[in-house]
PDB file of N, CA and C in Angstrom:
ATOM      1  N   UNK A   1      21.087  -7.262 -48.481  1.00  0.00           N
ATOM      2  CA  UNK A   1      21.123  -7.892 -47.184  1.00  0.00           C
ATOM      3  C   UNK A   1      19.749  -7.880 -46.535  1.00  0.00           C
ATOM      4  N   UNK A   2      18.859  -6.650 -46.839  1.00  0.00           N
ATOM      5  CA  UNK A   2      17.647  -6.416 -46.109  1.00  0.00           C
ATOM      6  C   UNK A   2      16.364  -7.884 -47.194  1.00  0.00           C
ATOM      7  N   UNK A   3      16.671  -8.014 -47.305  1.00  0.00           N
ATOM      8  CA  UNK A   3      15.910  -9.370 -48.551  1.00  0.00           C
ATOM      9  C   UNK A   3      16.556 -10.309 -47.744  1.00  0.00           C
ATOM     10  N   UNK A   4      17.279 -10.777 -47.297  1.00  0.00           N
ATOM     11  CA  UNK A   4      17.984 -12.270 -46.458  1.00  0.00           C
ATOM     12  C   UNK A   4      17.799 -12.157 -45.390  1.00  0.00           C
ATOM     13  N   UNK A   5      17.282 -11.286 -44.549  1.00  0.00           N
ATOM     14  CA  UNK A   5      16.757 -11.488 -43.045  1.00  0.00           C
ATOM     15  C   UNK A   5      15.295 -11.287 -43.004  1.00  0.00           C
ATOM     16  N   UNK A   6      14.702 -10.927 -44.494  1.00  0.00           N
ATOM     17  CA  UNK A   6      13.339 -10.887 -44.463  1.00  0.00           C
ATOM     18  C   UNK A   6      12.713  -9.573 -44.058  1.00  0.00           C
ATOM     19  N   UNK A   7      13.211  -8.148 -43.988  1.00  0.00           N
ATOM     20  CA  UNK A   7      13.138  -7.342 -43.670  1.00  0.00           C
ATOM     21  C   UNK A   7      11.881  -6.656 -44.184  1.00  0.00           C
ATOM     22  N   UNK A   8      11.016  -5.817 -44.184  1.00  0.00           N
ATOM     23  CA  UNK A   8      10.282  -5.269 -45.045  1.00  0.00           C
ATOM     24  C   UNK A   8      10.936  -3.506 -45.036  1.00  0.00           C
ATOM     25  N   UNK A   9      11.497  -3.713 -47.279  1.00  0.00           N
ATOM     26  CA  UNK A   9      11.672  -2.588 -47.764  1.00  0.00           C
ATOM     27  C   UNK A   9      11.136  -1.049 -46.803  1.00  0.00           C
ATOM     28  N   UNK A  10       9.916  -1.222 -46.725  1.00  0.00           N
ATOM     29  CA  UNK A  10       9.403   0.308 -45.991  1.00  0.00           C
ATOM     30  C   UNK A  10       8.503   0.529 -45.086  1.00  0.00           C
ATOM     31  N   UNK A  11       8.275   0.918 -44.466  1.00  0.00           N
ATOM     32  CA  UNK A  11       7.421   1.283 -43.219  1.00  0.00           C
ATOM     33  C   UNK A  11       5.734   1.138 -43.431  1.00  0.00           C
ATOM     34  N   UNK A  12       5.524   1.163 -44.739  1.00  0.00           N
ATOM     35  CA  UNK A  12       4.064   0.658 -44.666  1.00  0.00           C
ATOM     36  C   UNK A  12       4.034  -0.391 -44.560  1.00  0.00           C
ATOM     37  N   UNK A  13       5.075  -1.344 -45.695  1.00  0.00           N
ATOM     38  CA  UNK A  13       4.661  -2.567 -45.071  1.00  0.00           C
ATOM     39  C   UNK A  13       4.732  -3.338 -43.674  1.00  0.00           C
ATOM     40  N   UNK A  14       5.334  -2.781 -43.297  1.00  0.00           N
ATOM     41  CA  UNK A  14       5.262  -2.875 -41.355  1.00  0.00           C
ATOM     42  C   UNK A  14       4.090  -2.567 -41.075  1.00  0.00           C
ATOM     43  N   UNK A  15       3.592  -1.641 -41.245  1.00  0.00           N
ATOM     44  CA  UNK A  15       2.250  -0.829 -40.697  1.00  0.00           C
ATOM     45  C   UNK A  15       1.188  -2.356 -41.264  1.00  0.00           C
ATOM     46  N   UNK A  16       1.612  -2.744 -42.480  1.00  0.00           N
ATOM     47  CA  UNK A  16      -0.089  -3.517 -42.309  1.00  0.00           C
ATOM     48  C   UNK A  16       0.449  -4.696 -42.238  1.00  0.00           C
ATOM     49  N   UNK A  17       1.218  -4.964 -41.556  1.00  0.00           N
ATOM     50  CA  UNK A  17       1.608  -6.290 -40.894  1.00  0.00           C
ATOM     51  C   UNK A  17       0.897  -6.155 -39.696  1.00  0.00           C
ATOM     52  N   UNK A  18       1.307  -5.086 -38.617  1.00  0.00           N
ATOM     53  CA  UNK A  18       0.903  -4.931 -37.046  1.00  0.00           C
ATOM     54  C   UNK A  18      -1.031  -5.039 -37.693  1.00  0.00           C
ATOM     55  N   UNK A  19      -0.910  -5.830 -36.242  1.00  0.00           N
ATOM     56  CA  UNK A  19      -2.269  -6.214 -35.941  1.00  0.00           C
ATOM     57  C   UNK A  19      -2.553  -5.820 -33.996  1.00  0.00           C
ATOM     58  N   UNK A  20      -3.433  -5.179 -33.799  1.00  0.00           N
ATOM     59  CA  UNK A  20      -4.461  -4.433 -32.721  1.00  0.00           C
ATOM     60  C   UNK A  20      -4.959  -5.672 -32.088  1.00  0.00           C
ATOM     61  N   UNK A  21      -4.920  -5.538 -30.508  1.00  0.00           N
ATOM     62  CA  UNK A  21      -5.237  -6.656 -29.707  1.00  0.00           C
ATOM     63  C   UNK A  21      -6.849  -6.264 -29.761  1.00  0.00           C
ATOM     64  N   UNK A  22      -7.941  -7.409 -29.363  1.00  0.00           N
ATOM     65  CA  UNK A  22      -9.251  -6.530 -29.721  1.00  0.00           C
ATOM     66  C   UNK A  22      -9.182  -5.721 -28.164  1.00  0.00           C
ATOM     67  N   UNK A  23     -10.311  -4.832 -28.011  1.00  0.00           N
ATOM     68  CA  UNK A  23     -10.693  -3.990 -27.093  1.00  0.00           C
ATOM     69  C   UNK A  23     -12.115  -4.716 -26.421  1.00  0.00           C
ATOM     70  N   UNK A  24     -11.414  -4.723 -25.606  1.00  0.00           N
ATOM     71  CA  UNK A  24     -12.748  -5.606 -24.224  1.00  0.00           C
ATOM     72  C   UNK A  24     -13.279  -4.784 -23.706  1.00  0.00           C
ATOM     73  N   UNK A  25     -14.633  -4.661 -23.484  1.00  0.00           N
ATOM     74  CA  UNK A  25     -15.469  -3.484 -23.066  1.00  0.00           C
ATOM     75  C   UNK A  25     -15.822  -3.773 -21.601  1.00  0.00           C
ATOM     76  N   UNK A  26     -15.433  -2.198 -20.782  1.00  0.00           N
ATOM     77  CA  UNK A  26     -15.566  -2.624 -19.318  1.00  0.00           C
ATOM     78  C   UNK A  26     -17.135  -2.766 -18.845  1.00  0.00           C
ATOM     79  N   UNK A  27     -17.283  -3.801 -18.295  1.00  0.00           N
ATOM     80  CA  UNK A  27     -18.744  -3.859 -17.323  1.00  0.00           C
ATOM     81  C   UNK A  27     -18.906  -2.683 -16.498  1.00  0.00           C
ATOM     82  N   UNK A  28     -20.098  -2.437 -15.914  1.00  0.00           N
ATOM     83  CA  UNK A  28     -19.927  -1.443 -14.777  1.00  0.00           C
ATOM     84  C   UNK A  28     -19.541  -2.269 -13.649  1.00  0.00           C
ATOM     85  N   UNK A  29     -18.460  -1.439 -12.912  1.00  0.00           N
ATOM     86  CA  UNK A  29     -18.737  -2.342 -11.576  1.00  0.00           C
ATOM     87  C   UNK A  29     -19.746  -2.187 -10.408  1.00  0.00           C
ATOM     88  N   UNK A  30     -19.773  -3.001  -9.676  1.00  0.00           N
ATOM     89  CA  UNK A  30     -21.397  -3.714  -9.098  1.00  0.00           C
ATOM     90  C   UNK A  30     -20.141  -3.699  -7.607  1.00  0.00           C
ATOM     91  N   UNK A  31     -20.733  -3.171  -6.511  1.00  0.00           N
ATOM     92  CA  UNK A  31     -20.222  -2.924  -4.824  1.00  0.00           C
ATOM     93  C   UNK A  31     -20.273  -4.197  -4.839  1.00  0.00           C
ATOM     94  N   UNK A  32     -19.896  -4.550  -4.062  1.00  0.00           N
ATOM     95  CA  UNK A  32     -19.513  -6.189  -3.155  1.00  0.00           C
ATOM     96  C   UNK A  32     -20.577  -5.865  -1.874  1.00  0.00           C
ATOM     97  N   UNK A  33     -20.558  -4.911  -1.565  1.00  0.00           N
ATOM     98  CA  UNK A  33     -21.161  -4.807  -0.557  1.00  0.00           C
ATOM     99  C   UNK A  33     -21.794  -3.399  -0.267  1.00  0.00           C
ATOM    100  N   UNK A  34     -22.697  -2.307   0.105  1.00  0.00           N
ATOM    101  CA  UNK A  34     -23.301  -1.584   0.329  1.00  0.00           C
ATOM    102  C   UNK A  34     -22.248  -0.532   0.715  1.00  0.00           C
ATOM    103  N   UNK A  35     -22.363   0.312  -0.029  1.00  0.00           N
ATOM    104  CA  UNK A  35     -20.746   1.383   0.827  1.00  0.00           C
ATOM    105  C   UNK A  35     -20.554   2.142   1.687  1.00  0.00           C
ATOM    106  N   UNK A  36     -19.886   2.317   2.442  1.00  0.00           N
ATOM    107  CA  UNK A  36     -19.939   3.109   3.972  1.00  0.00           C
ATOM    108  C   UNK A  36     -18.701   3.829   3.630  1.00  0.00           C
ATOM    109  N   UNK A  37     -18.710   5.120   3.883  1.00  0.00           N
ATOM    110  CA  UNK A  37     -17.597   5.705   4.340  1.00  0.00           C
ATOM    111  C   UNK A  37     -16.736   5.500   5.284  1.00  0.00           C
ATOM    112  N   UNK A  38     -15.221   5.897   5.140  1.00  0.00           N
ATOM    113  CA  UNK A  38     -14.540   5.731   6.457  1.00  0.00           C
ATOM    114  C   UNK A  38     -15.493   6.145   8.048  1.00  0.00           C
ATOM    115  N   UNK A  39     -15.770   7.632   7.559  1.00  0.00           N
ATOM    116  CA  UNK A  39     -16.600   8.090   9.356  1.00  0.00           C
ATOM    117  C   UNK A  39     -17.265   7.631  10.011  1.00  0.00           C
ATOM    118  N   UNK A  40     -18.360   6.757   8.446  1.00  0.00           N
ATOM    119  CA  UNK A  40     -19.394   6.045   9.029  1.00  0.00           C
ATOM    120  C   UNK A  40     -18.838   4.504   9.731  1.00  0.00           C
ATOM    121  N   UNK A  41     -18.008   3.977   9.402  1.00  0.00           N
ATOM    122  CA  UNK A  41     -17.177   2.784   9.830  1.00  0.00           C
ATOM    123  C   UNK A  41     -16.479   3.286  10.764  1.00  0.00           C
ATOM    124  N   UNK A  42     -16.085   4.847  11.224  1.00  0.00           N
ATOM    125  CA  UNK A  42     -15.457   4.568  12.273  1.00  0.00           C
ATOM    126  C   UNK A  42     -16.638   4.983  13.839  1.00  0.00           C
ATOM    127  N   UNK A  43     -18.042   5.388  13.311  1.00  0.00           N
ATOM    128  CA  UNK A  43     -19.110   5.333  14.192  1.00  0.00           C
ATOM    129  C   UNK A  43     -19.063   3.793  14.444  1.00  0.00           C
ATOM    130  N   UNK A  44     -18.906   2.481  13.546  1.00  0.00           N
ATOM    131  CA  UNK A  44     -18.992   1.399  14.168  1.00  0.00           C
ATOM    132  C   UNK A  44     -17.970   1.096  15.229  1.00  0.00           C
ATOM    133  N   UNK A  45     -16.994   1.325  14.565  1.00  0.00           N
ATOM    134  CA  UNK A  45     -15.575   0.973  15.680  1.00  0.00           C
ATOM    135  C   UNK A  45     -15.768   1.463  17.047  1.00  0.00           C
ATOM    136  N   UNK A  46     -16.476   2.868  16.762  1.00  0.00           N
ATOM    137  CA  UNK A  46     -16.240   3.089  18.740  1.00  0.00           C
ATOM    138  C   UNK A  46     -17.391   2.287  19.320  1.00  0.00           C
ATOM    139  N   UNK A  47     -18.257   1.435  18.304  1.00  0.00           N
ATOM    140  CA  UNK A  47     -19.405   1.205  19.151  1.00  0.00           C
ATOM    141  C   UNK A  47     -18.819  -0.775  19.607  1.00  0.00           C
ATOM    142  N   UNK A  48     -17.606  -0.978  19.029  1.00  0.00           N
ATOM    143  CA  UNK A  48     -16.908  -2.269  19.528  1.00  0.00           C
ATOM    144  C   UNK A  48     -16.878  -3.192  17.610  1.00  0.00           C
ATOM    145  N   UNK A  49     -17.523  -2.814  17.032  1.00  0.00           N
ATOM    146  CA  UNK A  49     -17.523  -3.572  15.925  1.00  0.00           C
ATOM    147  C   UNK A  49     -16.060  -3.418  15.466  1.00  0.00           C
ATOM    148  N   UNK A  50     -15.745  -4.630  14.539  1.00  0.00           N
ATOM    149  CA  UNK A  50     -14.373  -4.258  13.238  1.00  0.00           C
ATOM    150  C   UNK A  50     -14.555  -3.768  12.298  1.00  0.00           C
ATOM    151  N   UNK A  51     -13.739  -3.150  11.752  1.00  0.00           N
ATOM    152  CA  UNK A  51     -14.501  -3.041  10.063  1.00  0.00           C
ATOM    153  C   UNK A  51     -13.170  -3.323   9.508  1.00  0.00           C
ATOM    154  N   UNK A  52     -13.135  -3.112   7.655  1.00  0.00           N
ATOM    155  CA  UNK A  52     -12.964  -4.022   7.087  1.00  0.00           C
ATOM    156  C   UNK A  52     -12.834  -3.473   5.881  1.00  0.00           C
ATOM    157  N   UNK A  53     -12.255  -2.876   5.167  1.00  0.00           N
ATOM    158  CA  UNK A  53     -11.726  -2.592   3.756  1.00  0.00           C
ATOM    159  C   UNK A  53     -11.641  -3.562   2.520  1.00  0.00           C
ATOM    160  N   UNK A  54     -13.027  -3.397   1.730  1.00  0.00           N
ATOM    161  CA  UNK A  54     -13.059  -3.956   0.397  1.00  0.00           C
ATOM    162  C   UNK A  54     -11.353  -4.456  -0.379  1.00  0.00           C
ATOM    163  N   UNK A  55     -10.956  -3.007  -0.883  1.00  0.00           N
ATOM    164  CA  UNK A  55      -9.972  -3.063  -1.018  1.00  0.00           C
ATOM    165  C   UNK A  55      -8.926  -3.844  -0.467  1.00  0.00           C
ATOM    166  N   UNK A  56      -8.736  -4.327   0.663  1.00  0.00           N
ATOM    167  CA  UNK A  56      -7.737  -5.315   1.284  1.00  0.00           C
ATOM    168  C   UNK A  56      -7.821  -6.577   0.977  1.00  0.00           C
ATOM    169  N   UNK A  57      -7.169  -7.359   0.342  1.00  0.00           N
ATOM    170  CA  UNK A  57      -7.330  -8.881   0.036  1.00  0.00           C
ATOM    171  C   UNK A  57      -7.814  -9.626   1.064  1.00  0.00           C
ATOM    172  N   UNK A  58      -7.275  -9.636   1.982  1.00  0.00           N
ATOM    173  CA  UNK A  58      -7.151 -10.353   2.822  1.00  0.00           C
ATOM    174  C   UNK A  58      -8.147 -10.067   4.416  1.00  0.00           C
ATOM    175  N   UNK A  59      -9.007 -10.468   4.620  1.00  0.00           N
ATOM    176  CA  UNK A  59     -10.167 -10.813   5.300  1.00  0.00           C
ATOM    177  C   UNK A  59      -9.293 -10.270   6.745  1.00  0.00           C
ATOM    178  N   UNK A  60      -7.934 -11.354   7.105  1.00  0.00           N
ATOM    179  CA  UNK A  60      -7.040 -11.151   8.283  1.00  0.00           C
ATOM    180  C   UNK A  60      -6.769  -9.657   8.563  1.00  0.00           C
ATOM    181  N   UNK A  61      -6.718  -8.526   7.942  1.00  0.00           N
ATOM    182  CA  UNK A  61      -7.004  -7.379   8.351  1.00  0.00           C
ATOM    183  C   UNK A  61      -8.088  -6.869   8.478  1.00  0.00           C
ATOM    184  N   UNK A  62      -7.940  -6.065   9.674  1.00  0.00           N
ATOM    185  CA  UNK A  62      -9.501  -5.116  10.215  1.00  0.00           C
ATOM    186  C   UNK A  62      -8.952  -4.167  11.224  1.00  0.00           C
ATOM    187  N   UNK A  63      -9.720  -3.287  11.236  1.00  0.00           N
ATOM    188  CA  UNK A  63      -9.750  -1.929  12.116  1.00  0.00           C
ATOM    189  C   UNK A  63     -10.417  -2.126  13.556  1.00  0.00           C
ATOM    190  N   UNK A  64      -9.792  -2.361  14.737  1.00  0.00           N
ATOM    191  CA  UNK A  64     -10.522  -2.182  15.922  1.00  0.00           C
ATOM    192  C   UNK A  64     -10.504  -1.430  16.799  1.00  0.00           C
ATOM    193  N   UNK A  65     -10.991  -1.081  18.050  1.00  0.00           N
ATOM    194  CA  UNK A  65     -10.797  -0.156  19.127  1.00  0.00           C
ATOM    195  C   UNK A  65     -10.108  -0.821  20.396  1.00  0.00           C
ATOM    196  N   UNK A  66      -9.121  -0.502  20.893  1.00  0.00           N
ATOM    197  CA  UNK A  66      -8.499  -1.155  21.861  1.00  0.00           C
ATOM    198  C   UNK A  66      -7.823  -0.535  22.586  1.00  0.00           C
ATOM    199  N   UNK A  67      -8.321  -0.333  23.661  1.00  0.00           N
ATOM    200  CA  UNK A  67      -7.369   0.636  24.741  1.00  0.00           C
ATOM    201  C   UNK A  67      -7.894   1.934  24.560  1.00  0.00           C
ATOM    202  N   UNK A  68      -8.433   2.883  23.834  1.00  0.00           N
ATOM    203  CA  UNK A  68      -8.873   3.988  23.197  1.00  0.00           C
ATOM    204  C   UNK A  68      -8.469   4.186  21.960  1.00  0.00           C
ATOM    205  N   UNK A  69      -7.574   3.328  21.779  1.00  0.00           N
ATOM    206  CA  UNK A  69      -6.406   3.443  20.052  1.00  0.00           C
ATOM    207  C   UNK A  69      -7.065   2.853  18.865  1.00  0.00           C
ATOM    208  N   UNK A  70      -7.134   3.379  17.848  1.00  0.00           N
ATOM    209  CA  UNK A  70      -7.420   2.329  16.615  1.00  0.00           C
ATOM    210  C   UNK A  70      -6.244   1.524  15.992  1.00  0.00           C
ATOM    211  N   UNK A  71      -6.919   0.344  16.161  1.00  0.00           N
ATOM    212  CA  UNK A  71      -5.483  -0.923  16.010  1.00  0.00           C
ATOM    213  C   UNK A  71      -5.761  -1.253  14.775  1.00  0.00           C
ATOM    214  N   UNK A  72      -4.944  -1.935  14.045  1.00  0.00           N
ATOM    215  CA  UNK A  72      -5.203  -2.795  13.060  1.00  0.00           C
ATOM    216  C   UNK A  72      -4.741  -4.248  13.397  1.00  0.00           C
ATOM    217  N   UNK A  73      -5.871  -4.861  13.129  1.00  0.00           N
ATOM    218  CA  UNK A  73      -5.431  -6.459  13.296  1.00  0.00           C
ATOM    219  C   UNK A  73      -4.300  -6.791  12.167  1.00  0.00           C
ATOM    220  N   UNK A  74      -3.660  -7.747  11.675  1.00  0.00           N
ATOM    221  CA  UNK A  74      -3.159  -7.712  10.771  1.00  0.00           C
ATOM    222  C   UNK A  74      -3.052  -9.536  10.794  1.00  0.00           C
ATOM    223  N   UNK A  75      -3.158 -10.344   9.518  1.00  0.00           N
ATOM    224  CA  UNK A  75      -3.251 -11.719   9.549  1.00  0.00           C
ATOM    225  C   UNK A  75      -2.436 -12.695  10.167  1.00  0.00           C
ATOM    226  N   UNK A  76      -1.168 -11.891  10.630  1.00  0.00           N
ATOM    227  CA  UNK A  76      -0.426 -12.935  11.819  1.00  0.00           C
ATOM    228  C   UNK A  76      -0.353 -12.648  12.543  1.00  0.00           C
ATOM    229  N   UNK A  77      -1.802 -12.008  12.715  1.00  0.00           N
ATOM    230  CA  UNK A  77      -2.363 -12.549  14.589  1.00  0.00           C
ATOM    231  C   UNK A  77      -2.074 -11.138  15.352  1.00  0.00           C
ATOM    232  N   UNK A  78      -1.065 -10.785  15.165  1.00  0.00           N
ATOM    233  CA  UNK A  78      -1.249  -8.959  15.832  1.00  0.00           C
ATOM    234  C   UNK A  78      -2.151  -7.808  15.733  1.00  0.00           C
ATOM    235  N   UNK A  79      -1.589  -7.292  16.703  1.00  0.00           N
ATOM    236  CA  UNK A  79      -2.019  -5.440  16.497  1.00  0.00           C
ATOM    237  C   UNK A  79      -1.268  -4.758  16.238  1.00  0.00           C
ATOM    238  N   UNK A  80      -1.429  -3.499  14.987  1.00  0.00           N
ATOM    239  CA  UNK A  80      -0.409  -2.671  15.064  1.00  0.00           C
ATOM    240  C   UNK A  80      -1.060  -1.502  15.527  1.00  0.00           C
ATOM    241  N   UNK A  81      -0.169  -0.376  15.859  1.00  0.00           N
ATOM    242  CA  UNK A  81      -1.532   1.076  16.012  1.00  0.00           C
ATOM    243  C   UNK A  81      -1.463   1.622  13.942  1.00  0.00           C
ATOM    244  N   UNK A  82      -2.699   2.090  13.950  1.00  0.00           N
ATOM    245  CA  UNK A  82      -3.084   2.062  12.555  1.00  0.00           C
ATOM    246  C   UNK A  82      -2.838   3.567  12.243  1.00  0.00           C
ATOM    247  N   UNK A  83      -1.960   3.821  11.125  1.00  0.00           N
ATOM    248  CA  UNK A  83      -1.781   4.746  10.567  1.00  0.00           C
ATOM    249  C   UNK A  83      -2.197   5.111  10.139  1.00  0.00           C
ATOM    250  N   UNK A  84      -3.692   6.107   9.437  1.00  0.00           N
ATOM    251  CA  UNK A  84      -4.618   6.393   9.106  1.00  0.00           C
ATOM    252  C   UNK A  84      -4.383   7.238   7.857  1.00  0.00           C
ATOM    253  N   UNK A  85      -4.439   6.855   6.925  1.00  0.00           N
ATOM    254  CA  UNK A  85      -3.847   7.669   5.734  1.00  0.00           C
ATOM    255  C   UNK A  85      -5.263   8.027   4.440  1.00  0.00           C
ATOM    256  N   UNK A  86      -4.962   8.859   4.006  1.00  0.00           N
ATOM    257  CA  UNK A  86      -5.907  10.010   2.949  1.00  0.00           C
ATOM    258  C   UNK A  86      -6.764   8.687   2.095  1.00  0.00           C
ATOM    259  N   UNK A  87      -6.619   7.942   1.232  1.00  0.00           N
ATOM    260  CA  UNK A  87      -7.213   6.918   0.999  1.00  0.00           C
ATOM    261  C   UNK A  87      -7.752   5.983   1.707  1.00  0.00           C
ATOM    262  N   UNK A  88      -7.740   5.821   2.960  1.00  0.00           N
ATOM    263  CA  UNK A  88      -8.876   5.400   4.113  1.00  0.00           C
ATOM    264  C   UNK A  88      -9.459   5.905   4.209  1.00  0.00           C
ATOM    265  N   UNK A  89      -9.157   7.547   4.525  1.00  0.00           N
ATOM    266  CA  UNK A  89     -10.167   8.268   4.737  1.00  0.00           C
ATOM    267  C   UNK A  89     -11.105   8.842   3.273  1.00  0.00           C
ATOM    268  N   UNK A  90     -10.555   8.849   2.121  1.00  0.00           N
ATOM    269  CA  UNK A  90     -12.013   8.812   1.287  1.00  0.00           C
ATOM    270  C   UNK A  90     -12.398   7.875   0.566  1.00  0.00           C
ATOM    271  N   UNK A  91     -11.928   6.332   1.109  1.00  0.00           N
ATOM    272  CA  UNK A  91     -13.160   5.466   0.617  1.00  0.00           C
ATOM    273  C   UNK A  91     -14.248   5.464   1.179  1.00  0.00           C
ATOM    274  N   UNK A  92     -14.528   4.728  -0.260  1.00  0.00           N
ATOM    275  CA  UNK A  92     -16.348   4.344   0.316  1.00  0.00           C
ATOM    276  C   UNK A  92     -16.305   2.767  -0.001  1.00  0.00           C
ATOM    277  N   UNK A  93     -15.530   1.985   0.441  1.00  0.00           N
ATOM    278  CA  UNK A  93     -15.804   0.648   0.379  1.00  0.00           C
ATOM    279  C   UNK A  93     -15.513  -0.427   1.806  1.00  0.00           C
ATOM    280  N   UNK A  94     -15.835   0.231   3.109  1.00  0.00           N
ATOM    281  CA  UNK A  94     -15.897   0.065   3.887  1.00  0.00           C
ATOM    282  C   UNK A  94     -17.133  -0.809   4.402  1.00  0.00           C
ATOM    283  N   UNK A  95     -16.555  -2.006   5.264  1.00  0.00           N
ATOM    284  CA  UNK A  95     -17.978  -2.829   5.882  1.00  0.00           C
ATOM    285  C   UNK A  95     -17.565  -3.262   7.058  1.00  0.00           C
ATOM    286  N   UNK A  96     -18.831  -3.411   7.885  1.00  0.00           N
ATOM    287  CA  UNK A  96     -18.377  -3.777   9.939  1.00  0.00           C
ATOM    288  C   UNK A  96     -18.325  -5.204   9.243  1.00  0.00           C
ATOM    289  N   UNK A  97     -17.399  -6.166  10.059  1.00  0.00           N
ATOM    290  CA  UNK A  97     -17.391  -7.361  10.099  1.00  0.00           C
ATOM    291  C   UNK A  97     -17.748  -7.841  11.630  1.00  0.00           C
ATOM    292  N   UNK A  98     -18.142  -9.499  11.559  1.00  0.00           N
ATOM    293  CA  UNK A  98     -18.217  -9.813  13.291  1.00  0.00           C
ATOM    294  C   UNK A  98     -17.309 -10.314  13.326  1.00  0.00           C
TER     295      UNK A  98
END
């Protein structure tokens, strides 16, 4: 029966059937932009600037000062108050936007 579905008798011949996808070698990556720490981005914020997380797709979010609170803009047009969590605080891919 194993001959009529085309089976292979034993496990080597499986083995040199499988074929290895090639291996793509990583570039270094290159900043987008000059890196600032969260602290140092949040010296901009109290001084009125936004800033702006590499990491975030989307441009429509940013960090501002409003009322004394740090807000987050968010792309439909609001503010939320910004929850400030452990990976904000140790990137380094932070930039002021105007």
């Amino acid at each position: 029966m194993a001959d009529e579905l085309n089976v292979p008798s034993n496990i080597s011949e499986q083995q040199e059937e499988v074929k290895t996808s090639p291996v793509i070698e990583k570039k270094e990556d290159k900043p987008l932009a000059p890196e600032m720490t969260f602290f140092r981005a949040m010296e901009f914020l109290a001084t009125g600037s936004k800033i702006h997380k590499l990491e975030w797709d989307n441009p429509g979010f940013y960090g501002v000062l409003s009322n004394g609170q740090v807000m987050l803009h968010k792309p439909d047009g609001n503010m939320y108050q910004w929850i400030i969590n452990e990976g904000d605080m140790i990137g380094t891919d932070w930039i002021v936007i105007k």
